[in-house]
Protein backbone atom coordinates (compact mmCIF):
# COMPACT_ATOMS: atom_id res chain seq x y z
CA UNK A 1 11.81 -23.11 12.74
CA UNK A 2 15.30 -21.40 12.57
CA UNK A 3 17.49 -22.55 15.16
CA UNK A 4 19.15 -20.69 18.04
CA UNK A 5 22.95 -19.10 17.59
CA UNK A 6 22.37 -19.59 13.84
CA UNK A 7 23.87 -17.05 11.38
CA UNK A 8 21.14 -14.99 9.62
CA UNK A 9 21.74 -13.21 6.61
CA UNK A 10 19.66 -9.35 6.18
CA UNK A 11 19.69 -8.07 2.36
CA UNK A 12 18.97 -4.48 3.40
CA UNK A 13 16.68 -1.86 1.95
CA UNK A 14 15.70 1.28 2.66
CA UNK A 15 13.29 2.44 5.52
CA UNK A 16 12.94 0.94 9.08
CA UNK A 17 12.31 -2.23 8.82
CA UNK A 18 15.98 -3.64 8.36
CA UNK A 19 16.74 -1.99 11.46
CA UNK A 20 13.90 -3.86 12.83
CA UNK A 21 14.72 -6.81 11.67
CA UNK A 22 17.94 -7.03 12.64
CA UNK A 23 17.48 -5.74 16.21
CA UNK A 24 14.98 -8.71 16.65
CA UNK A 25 17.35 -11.37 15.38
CA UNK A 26 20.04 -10.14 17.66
CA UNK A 27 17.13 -10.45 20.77
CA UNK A 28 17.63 -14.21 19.71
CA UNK A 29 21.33 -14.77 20.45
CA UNK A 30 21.80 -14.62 16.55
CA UNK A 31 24.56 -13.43 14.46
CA UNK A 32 23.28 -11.29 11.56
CA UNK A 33 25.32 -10.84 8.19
CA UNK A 34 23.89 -7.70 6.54
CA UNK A 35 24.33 -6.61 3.11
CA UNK A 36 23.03 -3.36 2.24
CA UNK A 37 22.30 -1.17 -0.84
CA UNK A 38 24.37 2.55 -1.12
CA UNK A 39 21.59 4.57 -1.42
CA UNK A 40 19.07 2.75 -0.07
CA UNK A 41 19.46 1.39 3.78
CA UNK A 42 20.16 3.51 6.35
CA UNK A 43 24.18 3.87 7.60
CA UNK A 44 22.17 3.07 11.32
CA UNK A 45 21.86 -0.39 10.07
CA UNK A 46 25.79 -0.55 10.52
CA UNK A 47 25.67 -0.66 14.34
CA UNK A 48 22.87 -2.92 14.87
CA UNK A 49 24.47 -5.99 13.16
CA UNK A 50 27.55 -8.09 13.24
CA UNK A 51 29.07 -7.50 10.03
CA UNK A 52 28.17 -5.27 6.50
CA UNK A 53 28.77 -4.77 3.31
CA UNK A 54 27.93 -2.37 1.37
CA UNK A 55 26.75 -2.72 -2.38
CA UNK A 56 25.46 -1.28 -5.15
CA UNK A 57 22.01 -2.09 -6.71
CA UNK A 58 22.35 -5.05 -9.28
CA UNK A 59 25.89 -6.47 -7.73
CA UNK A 60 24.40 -9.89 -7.03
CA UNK A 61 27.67 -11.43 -7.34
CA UNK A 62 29.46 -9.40 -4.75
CA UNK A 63 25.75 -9.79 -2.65
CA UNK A 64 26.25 -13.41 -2.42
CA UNK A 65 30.19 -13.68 -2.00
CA UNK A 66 29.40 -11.80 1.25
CA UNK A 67 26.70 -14.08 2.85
CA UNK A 68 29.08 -17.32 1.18
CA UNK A 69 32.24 -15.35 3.39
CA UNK A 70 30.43 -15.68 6.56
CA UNK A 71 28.82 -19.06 6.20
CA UNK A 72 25.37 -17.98 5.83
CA UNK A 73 22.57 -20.49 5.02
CA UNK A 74 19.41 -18.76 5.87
CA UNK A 75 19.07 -14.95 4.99
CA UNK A 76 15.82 -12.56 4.74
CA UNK A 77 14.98 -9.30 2.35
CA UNK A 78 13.74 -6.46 4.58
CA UNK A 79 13.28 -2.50 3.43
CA UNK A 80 12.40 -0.94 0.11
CA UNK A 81 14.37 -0.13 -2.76
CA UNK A 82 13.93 2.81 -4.83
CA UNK A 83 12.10 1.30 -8.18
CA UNK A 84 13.20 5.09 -10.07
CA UNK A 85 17.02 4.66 -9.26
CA UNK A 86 16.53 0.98 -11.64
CA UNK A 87 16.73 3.76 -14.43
CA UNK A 88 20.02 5.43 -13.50
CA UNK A 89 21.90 4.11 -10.91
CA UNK A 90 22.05 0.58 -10.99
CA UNK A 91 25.10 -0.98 -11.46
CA UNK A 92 24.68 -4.59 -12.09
CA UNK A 93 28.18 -6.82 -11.96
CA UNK A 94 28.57 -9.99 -13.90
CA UNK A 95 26.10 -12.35 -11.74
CA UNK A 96 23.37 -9.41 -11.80
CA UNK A 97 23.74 -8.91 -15.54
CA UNK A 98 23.24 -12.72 -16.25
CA UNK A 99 20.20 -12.67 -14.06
CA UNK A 100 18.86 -9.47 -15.78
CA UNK A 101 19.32 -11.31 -19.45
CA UNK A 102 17.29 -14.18 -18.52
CA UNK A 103 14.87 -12.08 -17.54
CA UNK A 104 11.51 -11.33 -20.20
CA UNK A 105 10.04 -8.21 -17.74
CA UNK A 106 11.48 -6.65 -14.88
CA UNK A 107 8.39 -6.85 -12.65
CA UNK A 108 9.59 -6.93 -8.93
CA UNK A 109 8.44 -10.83 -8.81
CA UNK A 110 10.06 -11.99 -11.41
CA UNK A 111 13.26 -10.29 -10.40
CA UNK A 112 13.21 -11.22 -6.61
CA UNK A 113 12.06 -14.79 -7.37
CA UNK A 114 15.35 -14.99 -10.00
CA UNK A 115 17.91 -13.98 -7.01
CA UNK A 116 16.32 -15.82 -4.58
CA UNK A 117 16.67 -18.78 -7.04
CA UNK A 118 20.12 -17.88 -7.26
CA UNK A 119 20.96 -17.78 -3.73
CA UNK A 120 19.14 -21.12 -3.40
CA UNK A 121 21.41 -22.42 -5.95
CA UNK A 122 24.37 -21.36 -4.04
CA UNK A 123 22.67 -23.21 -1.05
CA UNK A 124 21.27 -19.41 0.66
CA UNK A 125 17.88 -19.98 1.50
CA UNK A 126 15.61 -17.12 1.90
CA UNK A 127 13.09 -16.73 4.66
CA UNK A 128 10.14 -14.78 5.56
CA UNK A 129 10.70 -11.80 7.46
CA UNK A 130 7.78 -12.33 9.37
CA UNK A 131 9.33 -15.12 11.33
CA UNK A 132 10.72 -12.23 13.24
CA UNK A 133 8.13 -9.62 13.61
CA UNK A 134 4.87 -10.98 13.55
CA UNK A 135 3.45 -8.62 15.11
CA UNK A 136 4.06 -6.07 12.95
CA UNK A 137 1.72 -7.68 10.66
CA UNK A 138 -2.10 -5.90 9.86
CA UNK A 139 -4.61 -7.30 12.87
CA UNK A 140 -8.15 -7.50 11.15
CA UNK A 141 -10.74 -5.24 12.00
CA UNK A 142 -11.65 -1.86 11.95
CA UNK A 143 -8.74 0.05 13.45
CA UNK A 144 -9.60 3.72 14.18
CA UNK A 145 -12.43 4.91 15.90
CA UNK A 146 -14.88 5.58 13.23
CA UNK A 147 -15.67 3.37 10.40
CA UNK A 148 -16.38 3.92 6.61
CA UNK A 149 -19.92 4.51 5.83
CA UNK A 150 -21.75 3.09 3.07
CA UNK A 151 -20.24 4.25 0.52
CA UNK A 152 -16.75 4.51 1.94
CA UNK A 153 -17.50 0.26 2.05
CA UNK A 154 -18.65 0.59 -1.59
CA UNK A 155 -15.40 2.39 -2.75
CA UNK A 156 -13.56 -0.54 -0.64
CA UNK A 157 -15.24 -3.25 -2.58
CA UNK A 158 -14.50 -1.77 -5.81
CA UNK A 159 -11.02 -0.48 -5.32
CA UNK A 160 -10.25 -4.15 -3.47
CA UNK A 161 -10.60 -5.91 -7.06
CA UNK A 162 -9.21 -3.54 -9.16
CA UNK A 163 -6.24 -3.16 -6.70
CA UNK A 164 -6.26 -7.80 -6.95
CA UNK A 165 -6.08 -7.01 -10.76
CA UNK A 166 -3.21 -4.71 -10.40
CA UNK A 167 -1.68 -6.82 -8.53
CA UNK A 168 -1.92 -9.82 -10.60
CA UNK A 169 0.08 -7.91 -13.59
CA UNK A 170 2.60 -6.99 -10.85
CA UNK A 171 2.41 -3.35 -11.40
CA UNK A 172 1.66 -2.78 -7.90
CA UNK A 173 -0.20 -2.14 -4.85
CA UNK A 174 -2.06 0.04 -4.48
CA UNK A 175 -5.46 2.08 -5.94
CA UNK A 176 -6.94 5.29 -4.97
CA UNK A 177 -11.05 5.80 -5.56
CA UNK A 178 -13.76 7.63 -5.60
CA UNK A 179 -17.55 7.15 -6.58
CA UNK A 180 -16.54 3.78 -7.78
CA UNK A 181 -13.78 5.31 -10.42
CA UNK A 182 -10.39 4.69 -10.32
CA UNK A 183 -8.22 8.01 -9.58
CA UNK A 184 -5.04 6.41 -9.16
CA UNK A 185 -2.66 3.51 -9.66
CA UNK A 186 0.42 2.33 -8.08
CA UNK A 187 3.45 2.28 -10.40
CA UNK A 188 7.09 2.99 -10.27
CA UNK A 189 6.41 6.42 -7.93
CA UNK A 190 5.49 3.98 -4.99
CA UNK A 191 2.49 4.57 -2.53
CA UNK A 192 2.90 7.98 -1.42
CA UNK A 193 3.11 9.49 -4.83
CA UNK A 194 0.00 7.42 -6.14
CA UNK A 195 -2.05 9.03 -2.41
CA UNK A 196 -1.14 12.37 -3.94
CA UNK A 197 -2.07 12.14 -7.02
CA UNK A 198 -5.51 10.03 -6.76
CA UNK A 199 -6.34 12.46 -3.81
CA UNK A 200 -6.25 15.34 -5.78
CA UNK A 201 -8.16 14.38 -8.12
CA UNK A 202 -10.62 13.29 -5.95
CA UNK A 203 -10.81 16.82 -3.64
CA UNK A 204 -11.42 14.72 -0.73
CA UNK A 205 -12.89 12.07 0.59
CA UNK A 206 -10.63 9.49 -1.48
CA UNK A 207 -10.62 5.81 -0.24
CA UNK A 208 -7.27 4.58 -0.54
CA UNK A 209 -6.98 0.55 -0.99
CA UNK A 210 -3.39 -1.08 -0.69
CA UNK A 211 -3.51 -5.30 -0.94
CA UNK A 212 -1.12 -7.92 -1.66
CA UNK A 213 -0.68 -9.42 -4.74
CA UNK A 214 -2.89 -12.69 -5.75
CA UNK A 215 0.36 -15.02 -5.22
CA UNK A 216 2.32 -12.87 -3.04
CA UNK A 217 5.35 -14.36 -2.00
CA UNK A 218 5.29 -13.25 1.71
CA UNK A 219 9.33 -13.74 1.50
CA UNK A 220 9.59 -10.35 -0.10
CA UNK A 221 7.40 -7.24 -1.39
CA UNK A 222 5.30 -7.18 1.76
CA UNK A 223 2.88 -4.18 1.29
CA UNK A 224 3.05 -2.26 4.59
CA UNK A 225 1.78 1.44 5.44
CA UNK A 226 2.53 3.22 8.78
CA UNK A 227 2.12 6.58 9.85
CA UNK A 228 4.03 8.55 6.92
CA UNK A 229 0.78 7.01 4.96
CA UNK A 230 -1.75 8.77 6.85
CA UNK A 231 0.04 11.69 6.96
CA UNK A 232 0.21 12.02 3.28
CA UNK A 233 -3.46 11.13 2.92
CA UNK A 234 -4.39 13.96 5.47
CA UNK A 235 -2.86 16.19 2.78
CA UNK A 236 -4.94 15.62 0.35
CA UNK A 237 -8.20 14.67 2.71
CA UNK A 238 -8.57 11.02 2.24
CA UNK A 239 -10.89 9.67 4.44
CA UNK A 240 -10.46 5.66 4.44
CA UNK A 241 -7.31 3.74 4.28
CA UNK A 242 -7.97 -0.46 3.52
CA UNK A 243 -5.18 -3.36 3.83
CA UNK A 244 -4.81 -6.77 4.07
CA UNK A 245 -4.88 -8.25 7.51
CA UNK A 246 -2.05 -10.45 7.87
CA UNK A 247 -0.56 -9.88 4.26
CA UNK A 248 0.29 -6.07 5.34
CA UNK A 249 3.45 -4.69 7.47
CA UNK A 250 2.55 -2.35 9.53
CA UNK A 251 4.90 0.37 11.36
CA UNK A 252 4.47 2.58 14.02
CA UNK A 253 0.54 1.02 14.22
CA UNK A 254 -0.13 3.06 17.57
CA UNK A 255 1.13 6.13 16.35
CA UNK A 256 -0.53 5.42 12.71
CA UNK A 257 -3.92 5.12 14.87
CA UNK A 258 -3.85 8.24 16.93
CA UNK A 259 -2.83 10.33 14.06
CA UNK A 260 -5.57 8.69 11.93
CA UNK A 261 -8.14 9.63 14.70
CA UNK A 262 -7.46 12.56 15.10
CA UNK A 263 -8.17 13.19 11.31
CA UNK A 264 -10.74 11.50 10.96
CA UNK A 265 -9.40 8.56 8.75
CA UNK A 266 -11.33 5.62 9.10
CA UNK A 267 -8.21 2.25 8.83
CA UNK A 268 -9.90 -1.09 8.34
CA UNK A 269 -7.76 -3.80 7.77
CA UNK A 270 -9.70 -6.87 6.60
């Protein structure tokens, strides 16, 4: 259990869950130390926190000579980064370009598990998230008001073990299906991209599976979906959407469910 009036550190991604984050360590009495990515997390985060630095992606070394600076010995990864600027606008500095040697793949894992074991070594521990926000986390259940038929359940079965097996290479997180055939696969485009594409292919009526990985490290890479998800499936007329309970982040769930009924977009979380 983290104590009260400690400092908490916040590496910073993209999207709204930094903010999030750091608005419910604040609630606490506690000081956060933020370090976010140029490019990635949003300039809001700046007012919602106690100190920032910026960085650029890969600049471990100037990442952990800012929590060091402010006595941090606890800190958290929240928000996403985005995997296509790895190919163009990262800008590792000494400390990230040792890390990046060492490493045989650049699956997200391996890399996150590598600074985290760097941080540890400079006596940073990192924390789940969740200690925060639990109840952003997937309830189980069937969410929405209708819920998928027969074969909808079918699809989920099938798409729930080849999304496992995706997910135990660490390619990602998510599967689109149809019929019991694979239509999409998660990659470097992200979620979104893979809904797209998967749904259409499918016409309609795609079931879109999103899990966490066999060994998920619920410290960092958190699946999560929200409402921009079921927007983007209404696009291409999905018609189920199936997570993780308790494994999956998700935003604006209220908002996520009315849209969802309204389209008819069965959510199970299970």
């Amino acid at each position: 259990m983290i104590k009260e009036q400690e400092i908490i550190g916040l590496i910073a991604g993209g999207g709204q869950f930094p903010l999030m984050v750091a608005e419910a360590v604040r609630k606490r009495g506690q000081r956060v130390i933020a370090v976010a990515h140029i490019g990635d997390t949003e300039s809001l985060l700046s007012d919602r926190v106690d100190e920032i630095t910026w960085i650029k992606l890969g600049q471990l070394g100037q990442l952990i000579k800012a929590l060091k600076k402010s006595g941090v010995k606890k800190a958290l990864m929240a928000g996403t980064i985005t995997k296509k600027r790895m190919f163009g606008n990262i800008r590792p500095d000494l400390k990230g370009l040792t890390v990046m040697s060492r490493l045989a793949i650049f699956h997200d894992d391996d890399i996150l598990r590598a600074v985290a074991k760097e941080l540890a070594d400079e006596g940073i521990e990192i924390v789940s998230s969740n200690i925060y926000l639990p109840e952003i986390s997937a309830p189980e259940g069937c969410l929405t008001r209708r819920g998928p038929d027969r074969s909808e359940k079918e699809d989920i079965d099938f798409g729930w073990r080849i999304a496992k097996g995706l997910g135990r290479l660490d390619i990602g997180q998510c599967v689109v299906v149809r019929k019991k055939t694979v239509l999409a696969l998660e990659a470097l485009d992200g979620t979104d991209e893979t809904i797209l594409r998967g749904g259409r292919l499918a016409g309609e009526g795609a079931v879109v599976v999103k899990v966490s990985k066999p060994d998920q490290d619920l410290r960092f890479d958190v699946p999560s979906v929200g409402l921009e998800t079921v927007e983007v499936m209404s696009q291409v007329k999905a018609s189920v959407l199936a997570v993780e309970a308790g494994k999956t982040l998700m935003f604006d769930r209220g908002k996520m469910i009315t849209f969802a009924n309204r389209q008819g977009i069965s959510i199970i979380s299970r």
